[in-house]
C-alpha atoms as a PDB file:
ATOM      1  CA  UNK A   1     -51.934   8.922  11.456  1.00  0.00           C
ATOM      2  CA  UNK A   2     -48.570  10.785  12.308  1.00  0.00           C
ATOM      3  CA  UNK A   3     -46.338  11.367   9.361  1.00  0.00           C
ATOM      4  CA  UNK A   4     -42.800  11.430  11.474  1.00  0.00           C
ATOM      5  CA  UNK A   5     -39.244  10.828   9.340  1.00  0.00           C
ATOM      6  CA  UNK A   6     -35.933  12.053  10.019  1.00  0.00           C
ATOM      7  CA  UNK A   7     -35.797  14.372   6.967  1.00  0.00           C
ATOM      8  CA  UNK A   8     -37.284  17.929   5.932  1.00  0.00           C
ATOM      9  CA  UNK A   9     -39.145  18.064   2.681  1.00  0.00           C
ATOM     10  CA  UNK A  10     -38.646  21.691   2.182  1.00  0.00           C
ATOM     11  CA  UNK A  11     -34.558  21.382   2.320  1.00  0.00           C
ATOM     12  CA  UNK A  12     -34.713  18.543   0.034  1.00  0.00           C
ATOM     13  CA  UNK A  13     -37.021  20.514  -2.209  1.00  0.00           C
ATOM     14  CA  UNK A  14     -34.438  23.640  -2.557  1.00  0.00           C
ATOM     15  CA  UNK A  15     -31.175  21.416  -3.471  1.00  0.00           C
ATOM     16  CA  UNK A  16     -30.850  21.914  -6.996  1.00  0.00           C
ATOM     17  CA  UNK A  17     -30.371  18.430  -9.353  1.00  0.00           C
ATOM     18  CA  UNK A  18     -26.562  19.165  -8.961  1.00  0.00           C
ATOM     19  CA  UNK A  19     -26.630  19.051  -5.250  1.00  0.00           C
ATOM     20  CA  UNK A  20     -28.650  16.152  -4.785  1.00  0.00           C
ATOM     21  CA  UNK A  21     -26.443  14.421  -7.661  1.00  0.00           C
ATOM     22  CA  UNK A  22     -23.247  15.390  -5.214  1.00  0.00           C
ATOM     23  CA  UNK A  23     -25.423  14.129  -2.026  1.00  0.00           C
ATOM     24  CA  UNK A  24     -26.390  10.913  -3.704  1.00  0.00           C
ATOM     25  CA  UNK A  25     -22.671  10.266  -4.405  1.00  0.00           C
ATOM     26  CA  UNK A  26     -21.525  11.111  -1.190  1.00  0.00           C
ATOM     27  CA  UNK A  27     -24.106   8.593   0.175  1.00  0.00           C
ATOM     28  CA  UNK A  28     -22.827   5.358  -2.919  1.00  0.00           C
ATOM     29  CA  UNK A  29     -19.565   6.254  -1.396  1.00  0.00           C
ATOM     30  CA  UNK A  30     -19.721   6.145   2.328  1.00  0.00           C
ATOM     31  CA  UNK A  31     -22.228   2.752   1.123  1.00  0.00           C
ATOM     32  CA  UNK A  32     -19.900   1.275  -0.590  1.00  0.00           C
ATOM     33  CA  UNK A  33     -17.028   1.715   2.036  1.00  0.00           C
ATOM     34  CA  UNK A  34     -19.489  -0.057   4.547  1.00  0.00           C
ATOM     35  CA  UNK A  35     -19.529  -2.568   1.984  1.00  0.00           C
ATOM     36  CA  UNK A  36     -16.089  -2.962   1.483  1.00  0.00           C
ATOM     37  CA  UNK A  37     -15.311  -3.304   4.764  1.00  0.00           C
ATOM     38  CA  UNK A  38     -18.096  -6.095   5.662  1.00  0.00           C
ATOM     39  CA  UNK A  39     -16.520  -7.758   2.508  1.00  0.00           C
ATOM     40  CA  UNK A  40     -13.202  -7.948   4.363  1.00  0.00           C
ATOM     41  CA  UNK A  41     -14.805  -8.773   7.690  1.00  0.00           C
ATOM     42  CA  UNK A  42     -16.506 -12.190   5.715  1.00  0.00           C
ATOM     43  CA  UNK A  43     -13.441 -12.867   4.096  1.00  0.00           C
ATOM     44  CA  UNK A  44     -11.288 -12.866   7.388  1.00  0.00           C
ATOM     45  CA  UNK A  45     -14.330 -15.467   8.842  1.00  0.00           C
ATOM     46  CA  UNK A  46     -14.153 -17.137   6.046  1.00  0.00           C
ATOM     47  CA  UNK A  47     -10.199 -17.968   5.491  1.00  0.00           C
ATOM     48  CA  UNK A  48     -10.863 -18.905   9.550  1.00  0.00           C
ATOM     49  CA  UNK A  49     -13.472 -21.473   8.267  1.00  0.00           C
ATOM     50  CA  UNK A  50     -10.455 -22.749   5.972  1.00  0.00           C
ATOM     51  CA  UNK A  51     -12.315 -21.429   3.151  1.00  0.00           C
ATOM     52  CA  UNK A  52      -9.479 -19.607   1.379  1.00  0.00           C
ATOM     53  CA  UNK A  53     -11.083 -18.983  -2.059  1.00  0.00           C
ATOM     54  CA  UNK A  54     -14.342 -17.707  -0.564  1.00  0.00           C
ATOM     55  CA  UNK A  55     -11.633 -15.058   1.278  1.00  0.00           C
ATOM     56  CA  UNK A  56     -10.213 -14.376  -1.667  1.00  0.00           C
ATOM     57  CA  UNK A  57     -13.174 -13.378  -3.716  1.00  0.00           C
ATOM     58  CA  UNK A  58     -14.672 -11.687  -1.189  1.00  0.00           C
ATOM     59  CA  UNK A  59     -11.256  -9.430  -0.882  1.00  0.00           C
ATOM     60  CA  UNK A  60     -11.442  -8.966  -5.022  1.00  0.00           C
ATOM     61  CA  UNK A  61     -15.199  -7.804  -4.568  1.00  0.00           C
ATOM     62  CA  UNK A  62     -13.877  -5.830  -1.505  1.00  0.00           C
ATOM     63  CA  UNK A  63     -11.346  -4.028  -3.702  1.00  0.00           C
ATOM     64  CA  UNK A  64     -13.873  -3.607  -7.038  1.00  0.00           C
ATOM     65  CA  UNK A  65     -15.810  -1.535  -4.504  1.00  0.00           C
ATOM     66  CA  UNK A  66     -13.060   0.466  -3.385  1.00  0.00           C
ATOM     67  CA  UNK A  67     -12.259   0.880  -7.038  1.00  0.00           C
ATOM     68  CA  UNK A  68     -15.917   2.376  -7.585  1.00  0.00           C
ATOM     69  CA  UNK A  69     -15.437   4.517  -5.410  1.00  0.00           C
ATOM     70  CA  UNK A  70     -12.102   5.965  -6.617  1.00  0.00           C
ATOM     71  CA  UNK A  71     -14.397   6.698  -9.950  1.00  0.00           C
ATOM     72  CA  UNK A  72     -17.081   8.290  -7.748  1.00  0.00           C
ATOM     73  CA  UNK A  73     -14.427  10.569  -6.052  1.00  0.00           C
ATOM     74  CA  UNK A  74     -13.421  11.550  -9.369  1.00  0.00           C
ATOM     75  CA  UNK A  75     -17.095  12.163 -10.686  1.00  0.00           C
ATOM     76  CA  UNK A  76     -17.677  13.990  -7.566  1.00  0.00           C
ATOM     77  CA  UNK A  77     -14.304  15.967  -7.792  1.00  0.00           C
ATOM     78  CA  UNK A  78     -15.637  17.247 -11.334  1.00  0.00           C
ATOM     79  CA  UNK A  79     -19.040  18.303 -10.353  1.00  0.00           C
ATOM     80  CA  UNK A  80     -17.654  20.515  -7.036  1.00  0.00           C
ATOM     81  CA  UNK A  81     -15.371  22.649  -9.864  1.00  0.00           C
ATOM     82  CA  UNK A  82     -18.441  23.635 -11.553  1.00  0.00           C
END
């Protein structure tokens, strides 16, 4: 059986915990943007539906994730001037 991924073990292997740390945050955040934005996708659909507090809480969840990742830029901002 053929073992075939799209990553190398040997790069991942050399990052030291710090880098990984600083990938893994750079991956929550461009997550969480993709997030955000189907959040505000579903809550345009859903005020269209006549829903408008659905819309609404989906645009406060929307911004909460935005929010997080304000704090992850931050977190990530401190780790780089190390």
């Amino acid at each position: 059986m053929s073992h075939h991924h799209s990553h190398d073990h040997q790069s991942h292997a050399a990052l030291s915990e710090k880098d990984k740390l600083i990938k893994m945050i750079d991956h929550w955040i461009q997550h969480n943007l993709e997030h955000a934005n189907s959040y505000r996708e579903w809550a345009r659909r859903a005020e269209g539906l006549g829903h408008s507090e659905v819309a609404q809480i989906l645009e406060e969840i929307a911004g909460e994730a935005t929010l997080q990742n304000e704090r992850m830029e931050k977190a990530l901002k401190r780790l780089k001037m190390d």
